[in-house]
PDB file of N, CA and C in Angstrom:
ATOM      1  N   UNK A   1     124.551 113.582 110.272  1.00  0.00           N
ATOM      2  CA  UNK A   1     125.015 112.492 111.073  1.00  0.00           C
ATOM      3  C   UNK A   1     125.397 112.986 112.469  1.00  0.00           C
ATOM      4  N   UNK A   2     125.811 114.292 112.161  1.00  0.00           N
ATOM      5  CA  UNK A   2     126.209 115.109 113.920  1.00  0.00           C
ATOM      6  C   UNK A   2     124.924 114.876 115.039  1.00  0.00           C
ATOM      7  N   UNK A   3     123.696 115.308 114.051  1.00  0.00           N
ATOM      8  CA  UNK A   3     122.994 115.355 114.775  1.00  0.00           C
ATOM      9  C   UNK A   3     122.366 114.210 115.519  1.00  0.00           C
ATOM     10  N   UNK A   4     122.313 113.063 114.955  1.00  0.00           N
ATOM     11  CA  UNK A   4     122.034 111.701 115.719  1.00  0.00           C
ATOM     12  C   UNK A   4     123.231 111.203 116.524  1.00  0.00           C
ATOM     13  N   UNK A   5     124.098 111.616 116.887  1.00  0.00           N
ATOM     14  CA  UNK A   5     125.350 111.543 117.652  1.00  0.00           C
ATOM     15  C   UNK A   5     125.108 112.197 119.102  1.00  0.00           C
ATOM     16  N   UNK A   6     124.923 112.947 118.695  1.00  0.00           N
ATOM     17  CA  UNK A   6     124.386 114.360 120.399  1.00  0.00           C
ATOM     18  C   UNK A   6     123.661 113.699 121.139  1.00  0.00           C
ATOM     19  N   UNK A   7     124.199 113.685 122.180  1.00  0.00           N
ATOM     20  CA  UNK A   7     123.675 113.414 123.640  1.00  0.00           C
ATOM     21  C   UNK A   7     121.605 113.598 123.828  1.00  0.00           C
ATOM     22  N   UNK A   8     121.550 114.980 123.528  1.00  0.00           N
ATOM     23  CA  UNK A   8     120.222 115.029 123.565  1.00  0.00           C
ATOM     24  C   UNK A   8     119.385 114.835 122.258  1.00  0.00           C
ATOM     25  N   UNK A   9     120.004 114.548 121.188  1.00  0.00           N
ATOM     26  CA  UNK A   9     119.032 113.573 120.698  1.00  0.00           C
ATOM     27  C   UNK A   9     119.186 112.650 120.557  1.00  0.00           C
ATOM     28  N   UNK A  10     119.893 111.938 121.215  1.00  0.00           N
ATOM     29  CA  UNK A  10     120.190 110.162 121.092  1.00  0.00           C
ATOM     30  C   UNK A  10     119.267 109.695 122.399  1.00  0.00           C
ATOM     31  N   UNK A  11     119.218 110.935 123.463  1.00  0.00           N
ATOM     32  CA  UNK A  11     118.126 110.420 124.468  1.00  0.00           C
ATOM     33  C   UNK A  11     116.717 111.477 124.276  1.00  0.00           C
ATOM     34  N   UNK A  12     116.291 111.760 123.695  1.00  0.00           N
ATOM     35  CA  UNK A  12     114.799 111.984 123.059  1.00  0.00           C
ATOM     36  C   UNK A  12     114.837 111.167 122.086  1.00  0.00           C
ATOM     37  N   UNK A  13     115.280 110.464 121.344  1.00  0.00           N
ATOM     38  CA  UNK A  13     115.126 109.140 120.827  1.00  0.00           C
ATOM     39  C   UNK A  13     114.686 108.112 121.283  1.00  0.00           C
ATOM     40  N   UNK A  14     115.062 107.814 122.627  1.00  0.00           N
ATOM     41  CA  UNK A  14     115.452 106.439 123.320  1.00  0.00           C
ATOM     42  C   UNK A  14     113.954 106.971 124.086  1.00  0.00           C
ATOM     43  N   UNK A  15     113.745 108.018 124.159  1.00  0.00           N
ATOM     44  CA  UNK A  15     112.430 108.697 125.198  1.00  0.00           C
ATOM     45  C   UNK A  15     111.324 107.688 124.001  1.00  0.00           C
ATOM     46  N   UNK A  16     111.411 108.051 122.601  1.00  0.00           N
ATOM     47  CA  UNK A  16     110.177 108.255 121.782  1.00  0.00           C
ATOM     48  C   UNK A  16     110.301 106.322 121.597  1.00  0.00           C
ATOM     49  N   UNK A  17     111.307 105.766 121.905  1.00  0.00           N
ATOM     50  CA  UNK A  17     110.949 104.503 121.320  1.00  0.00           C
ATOM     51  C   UNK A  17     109.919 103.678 122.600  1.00  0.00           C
ATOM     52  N   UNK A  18     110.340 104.380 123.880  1.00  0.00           N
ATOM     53  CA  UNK A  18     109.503 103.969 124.795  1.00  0.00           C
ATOM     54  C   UNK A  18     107.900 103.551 124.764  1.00  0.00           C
ATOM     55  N   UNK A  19     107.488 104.599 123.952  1.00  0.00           N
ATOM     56  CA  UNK A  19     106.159 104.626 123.279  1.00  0.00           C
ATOM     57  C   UNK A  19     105.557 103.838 121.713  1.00  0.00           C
ATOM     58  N   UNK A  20     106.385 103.627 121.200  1.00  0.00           N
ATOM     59  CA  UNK A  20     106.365 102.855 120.087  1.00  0.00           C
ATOM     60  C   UNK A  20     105.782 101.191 120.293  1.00  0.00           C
ATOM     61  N   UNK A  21     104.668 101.014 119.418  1.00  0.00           N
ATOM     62  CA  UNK A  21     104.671  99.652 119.635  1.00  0.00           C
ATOM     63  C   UNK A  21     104.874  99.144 118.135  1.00  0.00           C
ATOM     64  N   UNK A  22     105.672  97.790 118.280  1.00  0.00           N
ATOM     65  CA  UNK A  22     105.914  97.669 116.811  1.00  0.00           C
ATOM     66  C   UNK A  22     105.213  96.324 116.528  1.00  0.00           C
ATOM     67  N   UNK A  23     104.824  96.219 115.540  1.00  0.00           N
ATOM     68  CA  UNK A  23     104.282  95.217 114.982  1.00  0.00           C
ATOM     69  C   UNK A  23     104.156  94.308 113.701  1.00  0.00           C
ATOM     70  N   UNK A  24     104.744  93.048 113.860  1.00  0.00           N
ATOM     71  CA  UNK A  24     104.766  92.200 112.635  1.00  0.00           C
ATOM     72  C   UNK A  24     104.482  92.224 111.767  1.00  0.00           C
ATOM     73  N   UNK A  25     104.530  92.594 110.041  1.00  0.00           N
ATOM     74  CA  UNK A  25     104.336  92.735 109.665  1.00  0.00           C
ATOM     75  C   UNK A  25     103.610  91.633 109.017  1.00  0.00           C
ATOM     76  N   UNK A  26     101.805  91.286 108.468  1.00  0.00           N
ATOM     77  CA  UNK A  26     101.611  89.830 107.618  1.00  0.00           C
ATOM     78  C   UNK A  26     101.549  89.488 106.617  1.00  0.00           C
ATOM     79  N   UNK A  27     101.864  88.804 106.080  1.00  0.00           N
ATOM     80  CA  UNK A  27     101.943  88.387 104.661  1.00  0.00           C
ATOM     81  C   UNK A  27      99.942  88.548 103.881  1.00  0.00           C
ATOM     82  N   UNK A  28     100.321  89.465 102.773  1.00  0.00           N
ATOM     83  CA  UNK A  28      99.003  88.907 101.920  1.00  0.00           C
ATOM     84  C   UNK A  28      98.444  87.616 102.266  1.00  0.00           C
ATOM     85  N   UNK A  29      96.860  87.448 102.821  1.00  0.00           N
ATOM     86  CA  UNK A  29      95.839  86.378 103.156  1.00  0.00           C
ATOM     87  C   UNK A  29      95.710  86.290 100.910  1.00  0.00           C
ATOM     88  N   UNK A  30      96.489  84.919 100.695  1.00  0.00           N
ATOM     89  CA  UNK A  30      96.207  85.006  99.074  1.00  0.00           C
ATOM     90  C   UNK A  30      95.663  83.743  99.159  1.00  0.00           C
ATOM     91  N   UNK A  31      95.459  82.766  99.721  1.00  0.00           N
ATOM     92  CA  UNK A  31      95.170  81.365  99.860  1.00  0.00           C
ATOM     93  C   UNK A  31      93.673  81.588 100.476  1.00  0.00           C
ATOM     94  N   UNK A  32      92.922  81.054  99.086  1.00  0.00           N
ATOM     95  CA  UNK A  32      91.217  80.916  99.268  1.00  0.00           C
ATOM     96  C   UNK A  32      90.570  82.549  99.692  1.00  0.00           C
ATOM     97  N   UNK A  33      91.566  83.280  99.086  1.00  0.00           N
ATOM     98  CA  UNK A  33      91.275  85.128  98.845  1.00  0.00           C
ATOM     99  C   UNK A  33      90.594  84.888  97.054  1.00  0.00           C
ATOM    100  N   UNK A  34      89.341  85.524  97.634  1.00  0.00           N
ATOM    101  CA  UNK A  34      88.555  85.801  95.976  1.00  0.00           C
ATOM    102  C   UNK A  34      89.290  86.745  95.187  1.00  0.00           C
ATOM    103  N   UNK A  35      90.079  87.461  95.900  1.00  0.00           N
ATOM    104  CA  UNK A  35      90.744  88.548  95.448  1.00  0.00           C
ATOM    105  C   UNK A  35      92.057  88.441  95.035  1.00  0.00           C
ATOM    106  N   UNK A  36      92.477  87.506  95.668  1.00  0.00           N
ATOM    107  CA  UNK A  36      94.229  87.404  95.047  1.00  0.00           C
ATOM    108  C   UNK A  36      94.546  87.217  94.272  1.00  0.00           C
ATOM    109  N   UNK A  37      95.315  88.139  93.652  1.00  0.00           N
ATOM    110  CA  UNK A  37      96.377  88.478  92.385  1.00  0.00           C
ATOM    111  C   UNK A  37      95.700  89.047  91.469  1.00  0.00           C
ATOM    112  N   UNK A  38      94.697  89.803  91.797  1.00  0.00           N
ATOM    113  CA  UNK A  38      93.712  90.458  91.334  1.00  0.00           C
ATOM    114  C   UNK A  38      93.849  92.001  90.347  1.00  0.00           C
ATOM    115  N   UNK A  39      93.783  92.923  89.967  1.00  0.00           N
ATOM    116  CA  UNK A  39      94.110  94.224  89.972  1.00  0.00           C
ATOM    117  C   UNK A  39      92.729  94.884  90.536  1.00  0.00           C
ATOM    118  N   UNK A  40      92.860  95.353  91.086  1.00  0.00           N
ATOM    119  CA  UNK A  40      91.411  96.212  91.821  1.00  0.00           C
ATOM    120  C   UNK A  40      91.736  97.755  91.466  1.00  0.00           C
ATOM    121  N   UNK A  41      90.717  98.292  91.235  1.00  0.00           N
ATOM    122  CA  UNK A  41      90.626 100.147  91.093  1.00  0.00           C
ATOM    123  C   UNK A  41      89.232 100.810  91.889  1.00  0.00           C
ATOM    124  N   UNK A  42      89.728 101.312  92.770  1.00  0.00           N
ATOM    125  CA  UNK A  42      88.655 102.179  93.543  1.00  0.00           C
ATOM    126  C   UNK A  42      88.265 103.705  92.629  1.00  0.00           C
ATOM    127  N   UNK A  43      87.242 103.495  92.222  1.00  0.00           N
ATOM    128  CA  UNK A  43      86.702 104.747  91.873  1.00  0.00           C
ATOM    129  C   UNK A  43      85.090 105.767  92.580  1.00  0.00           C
ATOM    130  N   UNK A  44      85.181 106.897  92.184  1.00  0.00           N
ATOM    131  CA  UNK A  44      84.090 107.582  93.456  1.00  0.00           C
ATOM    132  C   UNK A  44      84.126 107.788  94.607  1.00  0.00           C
ATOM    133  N   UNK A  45      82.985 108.228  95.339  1.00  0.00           N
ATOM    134  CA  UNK A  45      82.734 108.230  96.601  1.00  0.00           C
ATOM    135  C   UNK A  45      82.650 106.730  96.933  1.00  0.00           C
ATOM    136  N   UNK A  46      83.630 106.451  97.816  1.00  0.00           N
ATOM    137  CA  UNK A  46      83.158 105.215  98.807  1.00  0.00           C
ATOM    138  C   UNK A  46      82.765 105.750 100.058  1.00  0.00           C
ATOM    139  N   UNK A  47      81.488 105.096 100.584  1.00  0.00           N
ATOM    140  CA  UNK A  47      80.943 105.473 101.953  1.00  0.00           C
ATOM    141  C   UNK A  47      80.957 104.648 102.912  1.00  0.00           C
ATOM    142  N   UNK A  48      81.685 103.932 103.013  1.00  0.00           N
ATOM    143  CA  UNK A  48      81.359 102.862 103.883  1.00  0.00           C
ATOM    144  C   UNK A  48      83.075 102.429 104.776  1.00  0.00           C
ATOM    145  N   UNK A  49      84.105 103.068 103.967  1.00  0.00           N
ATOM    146  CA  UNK A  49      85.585 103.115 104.335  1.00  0.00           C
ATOM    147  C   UNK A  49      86.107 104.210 103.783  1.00  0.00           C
ATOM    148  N   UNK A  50      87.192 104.333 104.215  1.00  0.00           N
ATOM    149  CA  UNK A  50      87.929 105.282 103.392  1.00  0.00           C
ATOM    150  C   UNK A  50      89.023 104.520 102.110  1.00  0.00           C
ATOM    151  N   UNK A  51      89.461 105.568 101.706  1.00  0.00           N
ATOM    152  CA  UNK A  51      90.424 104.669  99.925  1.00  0.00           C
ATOM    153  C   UNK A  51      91.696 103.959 101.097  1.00  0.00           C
ATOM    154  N   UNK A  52      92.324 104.855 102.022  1.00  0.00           N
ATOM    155  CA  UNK A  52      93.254 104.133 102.442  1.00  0.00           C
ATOM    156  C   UNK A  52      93.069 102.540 103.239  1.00  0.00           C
ATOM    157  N   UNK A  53      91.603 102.768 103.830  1.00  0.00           N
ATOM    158  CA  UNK A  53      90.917 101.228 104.442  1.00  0.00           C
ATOM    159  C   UNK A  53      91.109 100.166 102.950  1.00  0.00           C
ATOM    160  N   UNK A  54      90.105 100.628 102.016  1.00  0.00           N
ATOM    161  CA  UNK A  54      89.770 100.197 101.214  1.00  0.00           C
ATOM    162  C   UNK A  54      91.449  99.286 100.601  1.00  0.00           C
ATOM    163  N   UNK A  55      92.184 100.304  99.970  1.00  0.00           N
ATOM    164  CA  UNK A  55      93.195  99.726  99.527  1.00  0.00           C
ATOM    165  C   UNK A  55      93.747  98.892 100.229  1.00  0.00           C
ATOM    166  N   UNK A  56      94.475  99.410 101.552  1.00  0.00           N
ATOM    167  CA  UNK A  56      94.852  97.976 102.739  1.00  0.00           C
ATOM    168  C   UNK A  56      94.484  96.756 102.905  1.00  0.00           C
ATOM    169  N   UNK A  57      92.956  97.101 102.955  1.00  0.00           N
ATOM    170  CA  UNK A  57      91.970  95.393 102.725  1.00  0.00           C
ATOM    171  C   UNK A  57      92.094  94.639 101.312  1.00  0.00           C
ATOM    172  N   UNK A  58      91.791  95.498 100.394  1.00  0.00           N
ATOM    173  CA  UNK A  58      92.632  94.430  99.192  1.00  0.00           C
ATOM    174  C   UNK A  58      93.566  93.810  98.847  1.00  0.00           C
ATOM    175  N   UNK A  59      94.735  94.751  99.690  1.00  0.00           N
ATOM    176  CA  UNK A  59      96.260  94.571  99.281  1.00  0.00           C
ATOM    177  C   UNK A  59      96.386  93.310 100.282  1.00  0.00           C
ATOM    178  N   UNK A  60      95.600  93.295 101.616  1.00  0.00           N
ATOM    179  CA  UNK A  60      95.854  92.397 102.407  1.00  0.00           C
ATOM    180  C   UNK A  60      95.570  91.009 101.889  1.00  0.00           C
ATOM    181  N   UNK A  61      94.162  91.441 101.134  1.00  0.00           N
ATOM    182  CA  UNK A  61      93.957  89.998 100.751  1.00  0.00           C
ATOM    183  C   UNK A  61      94.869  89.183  99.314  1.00  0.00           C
ATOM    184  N   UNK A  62      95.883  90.260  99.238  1.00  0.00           N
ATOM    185  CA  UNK A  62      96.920  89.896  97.876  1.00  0.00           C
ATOM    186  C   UNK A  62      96.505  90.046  96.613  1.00  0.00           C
ATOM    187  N   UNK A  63      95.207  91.240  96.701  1.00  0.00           N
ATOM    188  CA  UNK A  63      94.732  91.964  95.309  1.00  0.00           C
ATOM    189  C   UNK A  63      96.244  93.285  95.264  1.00  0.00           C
ATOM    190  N   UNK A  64      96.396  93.494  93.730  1.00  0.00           N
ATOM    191  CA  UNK A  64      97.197  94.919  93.689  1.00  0.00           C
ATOM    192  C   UNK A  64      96.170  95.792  93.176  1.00  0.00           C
ATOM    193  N   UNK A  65      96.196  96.667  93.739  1.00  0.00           N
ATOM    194  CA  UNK A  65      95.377  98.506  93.645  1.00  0.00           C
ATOM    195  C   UNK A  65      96.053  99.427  92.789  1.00  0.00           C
ATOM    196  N   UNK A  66      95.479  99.424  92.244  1.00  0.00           N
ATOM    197  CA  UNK A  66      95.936 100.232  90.658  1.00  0.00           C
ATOM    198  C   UNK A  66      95.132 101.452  90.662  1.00  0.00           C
ATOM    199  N   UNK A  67      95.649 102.322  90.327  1.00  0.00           N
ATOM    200  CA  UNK A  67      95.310 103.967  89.990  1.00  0.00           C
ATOM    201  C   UNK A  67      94.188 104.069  88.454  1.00  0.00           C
ATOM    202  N   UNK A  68      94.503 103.369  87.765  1.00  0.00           N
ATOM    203  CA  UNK A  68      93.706 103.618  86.511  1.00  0.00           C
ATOM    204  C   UNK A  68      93.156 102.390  86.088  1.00  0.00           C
ATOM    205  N   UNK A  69      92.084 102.398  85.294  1.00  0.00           N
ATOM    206  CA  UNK A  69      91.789 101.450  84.326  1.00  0.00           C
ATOM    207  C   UNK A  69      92.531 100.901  83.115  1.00  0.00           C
ATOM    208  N   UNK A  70      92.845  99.653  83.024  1.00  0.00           N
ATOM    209  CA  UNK A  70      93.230  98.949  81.673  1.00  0.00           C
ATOM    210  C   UNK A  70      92.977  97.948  81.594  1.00  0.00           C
ATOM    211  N   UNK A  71      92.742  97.246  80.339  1.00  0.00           N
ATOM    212  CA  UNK A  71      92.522  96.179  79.905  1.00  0.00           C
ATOM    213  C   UNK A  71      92.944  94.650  81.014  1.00  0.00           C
ATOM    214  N   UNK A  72      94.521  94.793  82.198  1.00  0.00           N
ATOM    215  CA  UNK A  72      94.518  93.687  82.775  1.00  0.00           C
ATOM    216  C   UNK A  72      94.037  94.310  84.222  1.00  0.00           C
ATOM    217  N   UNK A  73      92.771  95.456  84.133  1.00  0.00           N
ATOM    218  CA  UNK A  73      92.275  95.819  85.591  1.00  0.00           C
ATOM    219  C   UNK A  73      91.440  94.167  85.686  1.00  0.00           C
ATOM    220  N   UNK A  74      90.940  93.882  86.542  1.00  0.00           N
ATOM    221  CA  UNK A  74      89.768  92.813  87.207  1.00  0.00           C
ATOM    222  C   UNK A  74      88.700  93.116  87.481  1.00  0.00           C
ATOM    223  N   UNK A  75      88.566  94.525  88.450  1.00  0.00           N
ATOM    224  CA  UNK A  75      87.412  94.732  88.848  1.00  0.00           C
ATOM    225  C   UNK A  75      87.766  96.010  89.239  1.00  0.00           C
ATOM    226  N   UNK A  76      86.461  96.911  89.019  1.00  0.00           N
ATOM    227  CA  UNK A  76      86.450  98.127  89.655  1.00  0.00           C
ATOM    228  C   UNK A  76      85.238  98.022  90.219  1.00  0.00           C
ATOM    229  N   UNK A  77      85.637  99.109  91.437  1.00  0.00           N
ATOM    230  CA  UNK A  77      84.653  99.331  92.639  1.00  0.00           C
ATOM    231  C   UNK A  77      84.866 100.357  92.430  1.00  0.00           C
ATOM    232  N   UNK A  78      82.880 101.178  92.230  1.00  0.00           N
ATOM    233  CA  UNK A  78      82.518 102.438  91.558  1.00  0.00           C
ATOM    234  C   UNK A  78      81.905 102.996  92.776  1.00  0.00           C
ATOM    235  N   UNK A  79      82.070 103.987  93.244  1.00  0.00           N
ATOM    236  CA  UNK A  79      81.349 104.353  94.397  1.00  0.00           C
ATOM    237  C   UNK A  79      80.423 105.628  93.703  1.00  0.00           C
ATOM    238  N   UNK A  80      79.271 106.114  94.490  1.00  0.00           N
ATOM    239  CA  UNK A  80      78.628 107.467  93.749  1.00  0.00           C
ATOM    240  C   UNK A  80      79.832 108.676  93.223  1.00  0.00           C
ATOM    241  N   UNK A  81      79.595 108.531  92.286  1.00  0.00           N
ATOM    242  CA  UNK A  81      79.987 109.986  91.345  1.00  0.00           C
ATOM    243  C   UNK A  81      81.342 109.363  90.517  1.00  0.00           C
ATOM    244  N   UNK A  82      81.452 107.577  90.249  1.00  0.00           N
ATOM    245  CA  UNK A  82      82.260 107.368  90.142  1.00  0.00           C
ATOM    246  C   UNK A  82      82.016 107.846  88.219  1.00  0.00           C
ATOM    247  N   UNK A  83      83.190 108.466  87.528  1.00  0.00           N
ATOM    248  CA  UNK A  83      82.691 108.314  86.118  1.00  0.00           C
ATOM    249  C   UNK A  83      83.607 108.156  84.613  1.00  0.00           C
ATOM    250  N   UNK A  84      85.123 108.691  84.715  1.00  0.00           N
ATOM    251  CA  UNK A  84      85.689 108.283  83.324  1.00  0.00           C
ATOM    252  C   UNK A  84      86.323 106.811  83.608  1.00  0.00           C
ATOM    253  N   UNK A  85      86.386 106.363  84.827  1.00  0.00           N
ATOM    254  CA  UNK A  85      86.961 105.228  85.337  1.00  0.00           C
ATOM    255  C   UNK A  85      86.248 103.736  85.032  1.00  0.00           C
ATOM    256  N   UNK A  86      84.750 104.455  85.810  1.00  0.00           N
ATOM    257  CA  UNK A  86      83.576 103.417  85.378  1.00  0.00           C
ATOM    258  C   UNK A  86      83.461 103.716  83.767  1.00  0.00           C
ATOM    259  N   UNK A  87      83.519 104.375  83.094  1.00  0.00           N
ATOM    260  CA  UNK A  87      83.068 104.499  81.953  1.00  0.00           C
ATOM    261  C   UNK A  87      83.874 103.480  81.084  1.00  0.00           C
ATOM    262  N   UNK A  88      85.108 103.824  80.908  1.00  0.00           N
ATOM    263  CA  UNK A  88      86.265 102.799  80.435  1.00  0.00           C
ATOM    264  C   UNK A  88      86.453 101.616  81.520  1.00  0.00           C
ATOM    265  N   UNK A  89      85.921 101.484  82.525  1.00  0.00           N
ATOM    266  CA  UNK A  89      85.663  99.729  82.482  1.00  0.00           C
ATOM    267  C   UNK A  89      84.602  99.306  81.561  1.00  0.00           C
ATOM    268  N   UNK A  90      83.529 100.148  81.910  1.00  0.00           N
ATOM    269  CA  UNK A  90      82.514  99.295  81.184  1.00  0.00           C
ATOM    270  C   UNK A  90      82.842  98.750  79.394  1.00  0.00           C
ATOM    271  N   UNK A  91      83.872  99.803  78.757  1.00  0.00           N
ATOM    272  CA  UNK A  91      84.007  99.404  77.359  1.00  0.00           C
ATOM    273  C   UNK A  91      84.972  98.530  77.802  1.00  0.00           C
ATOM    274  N   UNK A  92      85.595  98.140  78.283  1.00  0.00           N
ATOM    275  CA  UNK A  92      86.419  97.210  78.281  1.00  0.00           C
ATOM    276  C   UNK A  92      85.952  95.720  78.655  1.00  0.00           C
ATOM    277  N   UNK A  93      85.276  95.767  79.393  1.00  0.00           N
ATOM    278  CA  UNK A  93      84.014  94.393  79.900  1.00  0.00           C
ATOM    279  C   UNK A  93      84.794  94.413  81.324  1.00  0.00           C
ATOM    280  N   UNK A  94      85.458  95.131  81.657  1.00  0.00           N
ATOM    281  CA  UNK A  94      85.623  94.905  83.610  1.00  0.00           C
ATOM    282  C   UNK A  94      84.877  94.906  83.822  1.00  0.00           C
ATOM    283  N   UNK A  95      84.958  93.909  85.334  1.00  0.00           N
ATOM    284  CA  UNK A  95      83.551  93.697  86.643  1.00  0.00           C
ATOM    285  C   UNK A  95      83.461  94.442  87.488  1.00  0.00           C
ATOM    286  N   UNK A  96      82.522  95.526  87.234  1.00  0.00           N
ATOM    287  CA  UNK A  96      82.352  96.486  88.195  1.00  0.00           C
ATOM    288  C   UNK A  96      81.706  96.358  88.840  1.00  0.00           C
ATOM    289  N   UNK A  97      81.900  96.335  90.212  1.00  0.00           N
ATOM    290  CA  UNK A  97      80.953  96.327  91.807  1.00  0.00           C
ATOM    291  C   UNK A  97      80.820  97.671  92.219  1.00  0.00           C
ATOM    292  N   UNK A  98      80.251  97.533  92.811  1.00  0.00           N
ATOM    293  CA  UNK A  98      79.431  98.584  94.357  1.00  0.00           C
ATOM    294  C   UNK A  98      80.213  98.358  95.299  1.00  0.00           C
ATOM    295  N   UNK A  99      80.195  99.424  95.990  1.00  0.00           N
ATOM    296  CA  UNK A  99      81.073  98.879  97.146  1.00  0.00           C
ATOM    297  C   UNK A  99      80.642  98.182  98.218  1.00  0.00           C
ATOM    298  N   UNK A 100      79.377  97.921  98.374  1.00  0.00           N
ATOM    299  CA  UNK A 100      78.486  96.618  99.353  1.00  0.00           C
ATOM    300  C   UNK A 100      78.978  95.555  98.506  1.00  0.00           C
ATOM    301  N   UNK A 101      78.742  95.505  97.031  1.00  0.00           N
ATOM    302  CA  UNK A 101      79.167  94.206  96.456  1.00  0.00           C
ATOM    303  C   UNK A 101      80.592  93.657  96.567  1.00  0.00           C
ATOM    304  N   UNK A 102      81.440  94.821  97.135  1.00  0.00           N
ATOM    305  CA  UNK A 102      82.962  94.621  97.019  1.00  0.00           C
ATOM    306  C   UNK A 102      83.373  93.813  98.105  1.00  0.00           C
ATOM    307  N   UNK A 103      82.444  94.281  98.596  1.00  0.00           N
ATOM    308  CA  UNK A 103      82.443  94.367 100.661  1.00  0.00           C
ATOM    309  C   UNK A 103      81.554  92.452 101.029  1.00  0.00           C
ATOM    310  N   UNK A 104      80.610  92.250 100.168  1.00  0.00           N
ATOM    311  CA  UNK A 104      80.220  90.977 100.073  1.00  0.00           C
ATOM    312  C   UNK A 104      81.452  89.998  99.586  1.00  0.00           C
ATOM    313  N   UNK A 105      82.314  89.886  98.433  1.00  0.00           N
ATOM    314  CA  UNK A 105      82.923  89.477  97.945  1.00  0.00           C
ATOM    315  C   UNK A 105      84.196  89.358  98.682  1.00  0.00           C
ATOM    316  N   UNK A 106      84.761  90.262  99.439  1.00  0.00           N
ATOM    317  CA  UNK A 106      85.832  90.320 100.323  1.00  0.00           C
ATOM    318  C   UNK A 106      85.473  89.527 101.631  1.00  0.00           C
ATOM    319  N   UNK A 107      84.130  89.516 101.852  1.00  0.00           N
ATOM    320  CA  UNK A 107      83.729  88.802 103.718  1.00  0.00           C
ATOM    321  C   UNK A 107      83.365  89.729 104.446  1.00  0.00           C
TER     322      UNK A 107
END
């Protein structure tokens, strides 16, 4: 607590907010989202975004991004080399896309 008290870092603070732009945070797009309330699982190589794009855009559209497969997943998006992930969707009957197909389905 000393240290946010001190003169020189209370003004290299006030320096760094100068530069900061802050921005609103938006609510999940869940209204007429194919995706909302969804569970989504990224598995494989995706080539076309990265996992952190990928996840953001789902979450935006008010899908939740889940780490593993289970029975209340929705859909997995299998990218090349995707394989115990895709494997246990497929026994389970999840809808597994491509990630062009993911990418169609999202807009």
């Amino acid at each position: 607590m000393d240290y946010f008290h001190e003169a020189q870092t209370r003004s290299a603070l006030q320096n760094l907010v100068k530069h900061l732009k802050i921005t609103d945070v938006s609510a999940p797009i869940v209204e007429g989202s194919k995706v909302g309330g969804k569970i989504v699982v990224f598995t494989g190589a995706l080539e076309k975004m990265t996992r952190a794009e990928a996840k953001a855009n789902a979450e935006r559209l008010g899908a939740k991004v889940s780490g593993s497969v289970s029975a209340k997943t929705d859909i997995v998006v299998a990218g090349p080399g995707a394989g115990s992930k895709r494997k246990k969707a497929e026994e389970l009957g999840v809808e597994v896309l491509s990630e062009d197909e993911w990418l169609k389905l999202i807009g």
